[in-house]
PDB file of N, CA and C in Angstrom:
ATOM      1  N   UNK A   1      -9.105 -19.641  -0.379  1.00  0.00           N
ATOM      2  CA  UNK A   1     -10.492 -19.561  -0.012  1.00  0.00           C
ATOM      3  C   UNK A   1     -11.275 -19.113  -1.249  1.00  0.00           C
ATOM      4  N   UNK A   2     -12.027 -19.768  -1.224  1.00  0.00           N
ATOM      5  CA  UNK A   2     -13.153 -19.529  -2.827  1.00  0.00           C
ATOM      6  C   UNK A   2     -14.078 -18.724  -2.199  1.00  0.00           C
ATOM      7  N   UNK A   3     -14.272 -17.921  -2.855  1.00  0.00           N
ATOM      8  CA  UNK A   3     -15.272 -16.833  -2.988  1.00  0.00           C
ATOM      9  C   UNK A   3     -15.977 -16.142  -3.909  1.00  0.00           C
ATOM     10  N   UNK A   4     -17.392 -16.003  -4.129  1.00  0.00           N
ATOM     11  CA  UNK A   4     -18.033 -15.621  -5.451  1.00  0.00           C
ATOM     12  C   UNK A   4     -18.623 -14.028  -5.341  1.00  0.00           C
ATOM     13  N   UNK A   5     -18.046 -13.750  -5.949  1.00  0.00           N
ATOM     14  CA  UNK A   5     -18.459 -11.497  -6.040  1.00  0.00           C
ATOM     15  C   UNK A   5     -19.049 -11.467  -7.161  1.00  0.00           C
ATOM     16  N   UNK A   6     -19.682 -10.345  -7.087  1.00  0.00           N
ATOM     17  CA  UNK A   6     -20.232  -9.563  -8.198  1.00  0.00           C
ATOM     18  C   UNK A   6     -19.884  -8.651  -8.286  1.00  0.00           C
ATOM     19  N   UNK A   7     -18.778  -8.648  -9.888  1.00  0.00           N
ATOM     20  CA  UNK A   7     -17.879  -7.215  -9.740  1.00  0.00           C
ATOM     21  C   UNK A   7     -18.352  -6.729 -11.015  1.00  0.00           C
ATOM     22  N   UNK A   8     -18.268  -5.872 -11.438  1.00  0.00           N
ATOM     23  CA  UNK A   8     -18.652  -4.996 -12.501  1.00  0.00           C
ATOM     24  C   UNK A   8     -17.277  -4.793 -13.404  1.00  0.00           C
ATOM     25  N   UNK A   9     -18.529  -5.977 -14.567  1.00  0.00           N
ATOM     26  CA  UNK A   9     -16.928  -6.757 -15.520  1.00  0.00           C
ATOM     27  C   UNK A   9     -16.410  -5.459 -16.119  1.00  0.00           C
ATOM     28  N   UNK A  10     -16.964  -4.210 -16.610  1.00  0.00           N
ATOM     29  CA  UNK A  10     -15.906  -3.456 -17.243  1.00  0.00           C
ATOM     30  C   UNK A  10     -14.719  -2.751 -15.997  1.00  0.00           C
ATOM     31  N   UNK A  11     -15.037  -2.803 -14.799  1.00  0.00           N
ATOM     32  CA  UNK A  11     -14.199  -2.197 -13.593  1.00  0.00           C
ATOM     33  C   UNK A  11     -13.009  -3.385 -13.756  1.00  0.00           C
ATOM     34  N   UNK A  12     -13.678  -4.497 -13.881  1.00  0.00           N
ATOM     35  CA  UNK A  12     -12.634  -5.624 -13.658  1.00  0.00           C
ATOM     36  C   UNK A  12     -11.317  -5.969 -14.610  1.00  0.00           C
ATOM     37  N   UNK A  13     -12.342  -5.547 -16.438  1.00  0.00           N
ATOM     38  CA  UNK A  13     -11.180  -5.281 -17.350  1.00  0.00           C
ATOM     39  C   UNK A  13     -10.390  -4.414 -17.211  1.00  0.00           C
ATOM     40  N   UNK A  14     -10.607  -2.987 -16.523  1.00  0.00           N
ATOM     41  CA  UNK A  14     -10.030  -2.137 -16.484  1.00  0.00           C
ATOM     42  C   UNK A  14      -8.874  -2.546 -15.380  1.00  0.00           C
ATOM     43  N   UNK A  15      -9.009  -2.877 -14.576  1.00  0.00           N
ATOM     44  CA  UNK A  15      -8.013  -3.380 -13.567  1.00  0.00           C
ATOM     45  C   UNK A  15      -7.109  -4.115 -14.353  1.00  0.00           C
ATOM     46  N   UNK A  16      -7.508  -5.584 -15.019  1.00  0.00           N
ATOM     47  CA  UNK A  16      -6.977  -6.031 -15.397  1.00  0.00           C
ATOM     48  C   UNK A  16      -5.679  -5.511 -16.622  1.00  0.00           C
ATOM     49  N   UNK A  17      -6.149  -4.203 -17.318  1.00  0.00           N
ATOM     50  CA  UNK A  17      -5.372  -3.549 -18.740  1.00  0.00           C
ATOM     51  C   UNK A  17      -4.469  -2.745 -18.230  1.00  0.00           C
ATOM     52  N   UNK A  18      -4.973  -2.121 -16.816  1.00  0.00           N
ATOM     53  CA  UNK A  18      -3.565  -1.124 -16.424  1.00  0.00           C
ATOM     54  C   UNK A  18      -2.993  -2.092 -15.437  1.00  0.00           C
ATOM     55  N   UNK A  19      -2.903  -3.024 -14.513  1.00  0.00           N
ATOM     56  CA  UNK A  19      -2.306  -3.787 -13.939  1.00  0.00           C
ATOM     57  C   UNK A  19      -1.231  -4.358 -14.986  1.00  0.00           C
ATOM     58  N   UNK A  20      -1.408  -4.631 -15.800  1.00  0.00           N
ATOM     59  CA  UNK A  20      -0.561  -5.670 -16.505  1.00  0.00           C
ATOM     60  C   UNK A  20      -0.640  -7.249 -16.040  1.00  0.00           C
ATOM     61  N   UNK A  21      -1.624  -7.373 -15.137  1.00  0.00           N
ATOM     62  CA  UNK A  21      -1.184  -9.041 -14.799  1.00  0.00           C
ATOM     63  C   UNK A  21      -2.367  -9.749 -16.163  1.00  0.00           C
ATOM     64  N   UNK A  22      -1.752 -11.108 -15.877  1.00  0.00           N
ATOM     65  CA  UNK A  22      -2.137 -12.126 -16.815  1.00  0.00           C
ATOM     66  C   UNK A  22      -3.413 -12.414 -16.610  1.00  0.00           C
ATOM     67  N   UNK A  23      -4.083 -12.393 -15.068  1.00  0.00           N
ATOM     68  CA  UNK A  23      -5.379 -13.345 -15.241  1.00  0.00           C
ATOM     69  C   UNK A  23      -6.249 -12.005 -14.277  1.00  0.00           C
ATOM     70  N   UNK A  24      -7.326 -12.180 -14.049  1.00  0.00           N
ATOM     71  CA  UNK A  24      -8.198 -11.481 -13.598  1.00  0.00           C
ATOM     72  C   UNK A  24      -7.640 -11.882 -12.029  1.00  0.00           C
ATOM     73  N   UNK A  25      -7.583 -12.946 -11.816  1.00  0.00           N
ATOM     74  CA  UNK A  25      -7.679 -13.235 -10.134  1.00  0.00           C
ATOM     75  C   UNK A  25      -6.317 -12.548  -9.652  1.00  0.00           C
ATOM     76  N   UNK A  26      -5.178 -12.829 -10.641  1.00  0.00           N
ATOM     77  CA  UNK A  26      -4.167 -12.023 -10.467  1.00  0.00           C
ATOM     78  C   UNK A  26      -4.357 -10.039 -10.197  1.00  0.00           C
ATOM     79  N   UNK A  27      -4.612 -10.003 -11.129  1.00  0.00           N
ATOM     80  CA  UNK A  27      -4.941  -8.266 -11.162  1.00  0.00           C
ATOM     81  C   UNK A  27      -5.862  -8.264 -10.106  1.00  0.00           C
ATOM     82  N   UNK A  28      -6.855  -8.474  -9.430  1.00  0.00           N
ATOM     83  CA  UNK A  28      -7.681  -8.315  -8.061  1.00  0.00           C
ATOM     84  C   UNK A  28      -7.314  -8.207  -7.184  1.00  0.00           C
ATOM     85  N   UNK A  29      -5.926  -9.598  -6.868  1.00  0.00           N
ATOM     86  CA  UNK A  29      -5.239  -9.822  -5.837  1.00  0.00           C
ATOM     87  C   UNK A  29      -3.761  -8.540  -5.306  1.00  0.00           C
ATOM     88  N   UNK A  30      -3.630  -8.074  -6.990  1.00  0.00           N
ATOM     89  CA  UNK A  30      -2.652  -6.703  -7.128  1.00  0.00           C
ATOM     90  C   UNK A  30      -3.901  -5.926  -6.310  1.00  0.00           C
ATOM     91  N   UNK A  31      -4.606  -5.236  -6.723  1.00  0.00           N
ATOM     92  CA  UNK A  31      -5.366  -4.253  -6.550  1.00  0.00           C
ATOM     93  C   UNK A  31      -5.505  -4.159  -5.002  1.00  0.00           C
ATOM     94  N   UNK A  32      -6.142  -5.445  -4.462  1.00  0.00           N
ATOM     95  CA  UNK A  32      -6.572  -5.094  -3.032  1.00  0.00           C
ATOM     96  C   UNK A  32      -5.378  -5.379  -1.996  1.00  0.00           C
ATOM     97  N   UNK A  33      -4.077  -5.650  -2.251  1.00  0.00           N
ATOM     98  CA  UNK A  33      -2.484  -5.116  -1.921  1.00  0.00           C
ATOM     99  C   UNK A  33      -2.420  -4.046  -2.027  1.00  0.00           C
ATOM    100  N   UNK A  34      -2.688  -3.359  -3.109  1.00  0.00           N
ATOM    101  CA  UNK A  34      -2.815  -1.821  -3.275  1.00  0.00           C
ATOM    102  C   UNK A  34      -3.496  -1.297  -2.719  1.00  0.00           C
ATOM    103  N   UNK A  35      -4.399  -1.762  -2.159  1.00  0.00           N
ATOM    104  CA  UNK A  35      -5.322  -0.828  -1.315  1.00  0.00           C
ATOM    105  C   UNK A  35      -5.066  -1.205   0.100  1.00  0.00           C
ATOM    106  N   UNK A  36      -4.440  -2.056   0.120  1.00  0.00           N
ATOM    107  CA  UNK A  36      -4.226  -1.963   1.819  1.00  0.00           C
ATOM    108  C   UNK A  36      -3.154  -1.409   1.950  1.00  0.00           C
ATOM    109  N   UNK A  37      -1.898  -1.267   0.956  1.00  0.00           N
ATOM    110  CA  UNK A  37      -0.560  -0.309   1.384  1.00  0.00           C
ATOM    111  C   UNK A  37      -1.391   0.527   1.390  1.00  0.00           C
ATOM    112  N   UNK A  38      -1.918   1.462   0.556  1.00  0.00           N
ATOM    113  CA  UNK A  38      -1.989   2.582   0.547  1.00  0.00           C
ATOM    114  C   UNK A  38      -3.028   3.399   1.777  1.00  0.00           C
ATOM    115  N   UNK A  39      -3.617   2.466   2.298  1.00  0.00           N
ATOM    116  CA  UNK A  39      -4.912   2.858   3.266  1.00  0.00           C
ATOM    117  C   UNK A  39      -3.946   2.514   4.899  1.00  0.00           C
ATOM    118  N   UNK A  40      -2.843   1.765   4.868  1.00  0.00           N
ATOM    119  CA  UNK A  40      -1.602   1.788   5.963  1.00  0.00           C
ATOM    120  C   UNK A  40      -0.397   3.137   6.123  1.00  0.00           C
ATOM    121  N   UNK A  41      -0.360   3.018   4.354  1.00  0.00           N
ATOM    122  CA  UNK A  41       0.365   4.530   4.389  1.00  0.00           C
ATOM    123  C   UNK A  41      -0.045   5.748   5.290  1.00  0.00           C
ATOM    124  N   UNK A  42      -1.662   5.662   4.621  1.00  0.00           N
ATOM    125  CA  UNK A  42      -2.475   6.917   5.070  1.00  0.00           C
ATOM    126  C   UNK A  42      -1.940   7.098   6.648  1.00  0.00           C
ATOM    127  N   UNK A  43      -2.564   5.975   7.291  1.00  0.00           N
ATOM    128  CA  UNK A  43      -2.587   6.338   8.765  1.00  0.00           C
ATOM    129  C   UNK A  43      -0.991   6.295   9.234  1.00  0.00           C
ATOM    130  N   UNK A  44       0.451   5.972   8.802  1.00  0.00           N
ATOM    131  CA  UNK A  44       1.636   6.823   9.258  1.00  0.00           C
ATOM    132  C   UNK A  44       1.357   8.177   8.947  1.00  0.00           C
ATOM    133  N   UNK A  45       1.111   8.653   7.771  1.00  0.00           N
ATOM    134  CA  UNK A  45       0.639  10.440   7.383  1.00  0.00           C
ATOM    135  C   UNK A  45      -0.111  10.617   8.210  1.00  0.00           C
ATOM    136  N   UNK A  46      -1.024  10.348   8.579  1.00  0.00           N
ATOM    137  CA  UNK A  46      -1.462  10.988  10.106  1.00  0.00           C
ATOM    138  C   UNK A  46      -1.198  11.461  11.252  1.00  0.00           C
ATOM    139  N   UNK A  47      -0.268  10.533  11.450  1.00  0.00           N
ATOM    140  CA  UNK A  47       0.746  10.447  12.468  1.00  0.00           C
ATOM    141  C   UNK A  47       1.720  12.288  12.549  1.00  0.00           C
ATOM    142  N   UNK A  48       2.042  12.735  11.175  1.00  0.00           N
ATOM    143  CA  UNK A  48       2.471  13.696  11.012  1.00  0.00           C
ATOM    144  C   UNK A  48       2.086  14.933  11.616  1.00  0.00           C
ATOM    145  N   UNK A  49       3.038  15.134  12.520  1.00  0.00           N
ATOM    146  CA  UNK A  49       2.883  16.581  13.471  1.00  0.00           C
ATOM    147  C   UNK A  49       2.274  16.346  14.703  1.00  0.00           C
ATOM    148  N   UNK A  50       1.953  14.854  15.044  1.00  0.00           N
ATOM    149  CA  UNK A  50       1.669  14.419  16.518  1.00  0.00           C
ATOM    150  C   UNK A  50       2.399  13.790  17.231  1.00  0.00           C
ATOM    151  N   UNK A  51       4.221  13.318  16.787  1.00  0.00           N
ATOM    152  CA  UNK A  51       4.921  12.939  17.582  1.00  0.00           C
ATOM    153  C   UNK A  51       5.729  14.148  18.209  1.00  0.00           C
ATOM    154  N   UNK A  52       6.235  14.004  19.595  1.00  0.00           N
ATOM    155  CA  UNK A  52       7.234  14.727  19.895  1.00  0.00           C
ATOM    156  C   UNK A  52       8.153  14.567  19.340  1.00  0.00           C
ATOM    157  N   UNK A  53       9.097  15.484  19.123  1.00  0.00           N
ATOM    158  CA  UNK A  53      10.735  15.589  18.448  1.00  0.00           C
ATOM    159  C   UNK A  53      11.526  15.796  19.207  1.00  0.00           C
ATOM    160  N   UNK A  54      12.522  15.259  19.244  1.00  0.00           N
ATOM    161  CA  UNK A  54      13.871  14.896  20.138  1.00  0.00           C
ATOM    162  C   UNK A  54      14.683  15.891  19.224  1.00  0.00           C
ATOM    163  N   UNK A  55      14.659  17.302  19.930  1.00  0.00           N
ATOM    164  CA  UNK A  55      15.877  17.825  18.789  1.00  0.00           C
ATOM    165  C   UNK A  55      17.767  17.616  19.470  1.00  0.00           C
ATOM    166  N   UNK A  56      17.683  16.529  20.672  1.00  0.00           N
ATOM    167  CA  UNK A  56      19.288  15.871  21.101  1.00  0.00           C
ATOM    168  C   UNK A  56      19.339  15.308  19.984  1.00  0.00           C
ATOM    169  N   UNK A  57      18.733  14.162  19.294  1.00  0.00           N
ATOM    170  CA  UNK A  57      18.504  13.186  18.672  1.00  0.00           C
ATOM    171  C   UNK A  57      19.510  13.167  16.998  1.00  0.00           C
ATOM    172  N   UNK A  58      20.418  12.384  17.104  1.00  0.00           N
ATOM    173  CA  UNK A  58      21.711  12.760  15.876  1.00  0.00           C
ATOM    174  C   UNK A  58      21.933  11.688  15.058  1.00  0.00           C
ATOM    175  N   UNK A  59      20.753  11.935  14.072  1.00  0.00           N
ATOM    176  CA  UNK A  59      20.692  10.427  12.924  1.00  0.00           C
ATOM    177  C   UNK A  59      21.561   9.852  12.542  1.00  0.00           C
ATOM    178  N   UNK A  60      22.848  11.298  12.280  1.00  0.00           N
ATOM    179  CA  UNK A  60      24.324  11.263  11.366  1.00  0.00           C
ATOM    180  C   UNK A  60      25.162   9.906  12.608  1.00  0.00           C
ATOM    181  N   UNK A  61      24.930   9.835  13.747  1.00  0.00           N
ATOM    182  CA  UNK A  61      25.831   9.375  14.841  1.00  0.00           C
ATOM    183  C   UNK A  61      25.118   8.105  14.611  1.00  0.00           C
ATOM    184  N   UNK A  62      24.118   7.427  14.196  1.00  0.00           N
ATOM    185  CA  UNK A  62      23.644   6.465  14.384  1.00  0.00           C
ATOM    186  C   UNK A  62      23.918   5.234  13.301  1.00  0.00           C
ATOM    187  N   UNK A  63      23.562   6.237  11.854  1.00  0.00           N
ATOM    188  CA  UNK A  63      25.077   5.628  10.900  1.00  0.00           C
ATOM    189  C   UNK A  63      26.136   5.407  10.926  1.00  0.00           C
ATOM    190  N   UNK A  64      26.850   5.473  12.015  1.00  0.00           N
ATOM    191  CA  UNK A  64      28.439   4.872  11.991  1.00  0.00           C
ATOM    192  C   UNK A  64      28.138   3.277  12.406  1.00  0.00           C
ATOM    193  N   UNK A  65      29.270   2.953  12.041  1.00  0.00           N
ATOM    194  CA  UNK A  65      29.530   1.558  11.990  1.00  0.00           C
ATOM    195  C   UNK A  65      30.182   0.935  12.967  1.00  0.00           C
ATOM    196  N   UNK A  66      30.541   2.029  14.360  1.00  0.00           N
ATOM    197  CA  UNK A  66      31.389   1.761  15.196  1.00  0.00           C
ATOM    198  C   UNK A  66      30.872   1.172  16.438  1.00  0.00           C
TER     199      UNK A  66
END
Protein backbone atom coordinates (compact mmCIF):
# COMPACT_ATOMS: atom_id res chain seq x y z
CA UNK A 1 0.00 0.00 0.00
CA UNK A 2 1.52 3.40 -1.05
CA UNK A 3 1.39 5.98 1.21
CA UNK A 4 2.79 9.61 1.37
CA UNK A 5 3.99 11.09 5.10
CA UNK A 6 5.64 13.86 6.15
CA UNK A 7 8.41 12.75 8.27
CA UNK A 8 11.05 14.88 9.56
CA UNK A 9 14.07 13.95 7.29
CA UNK A 10 16.68 14.32 10.11
CA UNK A 11 14.31 11.78 12.50
CA UNK A 12 14.28 9.63 9.40
CA UNK A 13 18.23 9.64 8.93
CA UNK A 14 18.53 8.97 12.31
CA UNK A 15 16.42 5.86 12.15
CA UNK A 16 17.94 4.97 9.26
CA UNK A 17 22.07 5.18 10.94
CA UNK A 18 21.16 3.25 14.10
CA UNK A 19 18.87 0.68 12.38
CA UNK A 20 21.48 -0.45 10.11
CA UNK A 21 19.02 -1.19 7.27
CA UNK A 22 19.85 -0.29 3.66
CA UNK A 23 16.94 1.88 2.51
CA UNK A 24 14.75 4.29 4.38
CA UNK A 25 11.47 2.25 3.69
CA UNK A 26 13.37 -0.58 5.20
CA UNK A 27 14.46 1.17 8.51
CA UNK A 28 10.60 2.61 8.95
CA UNK A 29 9.23 -0.71 8.41
CA UNK A 30 12.02 -1.96 11.37
CA UNK A 31 10.95 0.85 13.52
CA UNK A 32 7.14 0.57 13.51
CA UNK A 33 7.71 -3.56 14.29
CA UNK A 34 9.47 -2.08 17.04
CA UNK A 35 6.94 -0.25 18.20
CA UNK A 36 4.31 -2.57 18.09
CA UNK A 37 6.44 -5.41 20.01
CA UNK A 38 7.23 -3.20 22.37
CA UNK A 39 3.71 -1.40 23.00
CA UNK A 40 2.34 -5.58 23.11
CA UNK A 41 5.07 -6.25 25.55
CA UNK A 42 3.84 -3.37 27.66
CA UNK A 43 0.35 -4.65 28.08
CA UNK A 44 1.63 -8.58 29.20
CA UNK A 45 3.67 -6.25 32.03
CA UNK A 46 0.52 -5.14 33.02
CA UNK A 47 -0.87 -8.09 33.41
CA UNK A 48 1.76 -8.46 36.34
CA UNK A 49 0.28 -9.06 39.81
CA UNK A 50 -3.36 -9.46 38.41
CA UNK A 51 -3.37 -13.12 37.68
CA UNK A 52 -4.20 -15.64 40.30
CA UNK A 53 -1.38 -18.16 41.17
CA UNK A 54 -1.84 -21.76 41.35
CA UNK A 55 0.74 -22.50 44.04
CA UNK A 56 -0.42 -26.83 43.22
CA UNK A 57 0.92 -25.86 39.91
CA UNK A 58 4.59 -27.93 39.16
CA UNK A 59 6.38 -26.49 36.01
CA UNK A 60 9.35 -29.10 36.85
CA UNK A 61 6.42 -32.07 36.16
CA UNK A 62 5.41 -30.54 32.98
CA UNK A 63 8.93 -30.84 31.43
CA UNK A 64 9.08 -34.45 31.42
CA UNK A 65 8.84 -36.16 28.39
CA UNK A 66 6.70 -38.91 29.68
Amino acid sequence: MATNLALDPALLDRVVAVSGEPTKRAAVTLALKEFIARREQRRVAELFGKLEWDPSYDYKAERSRS
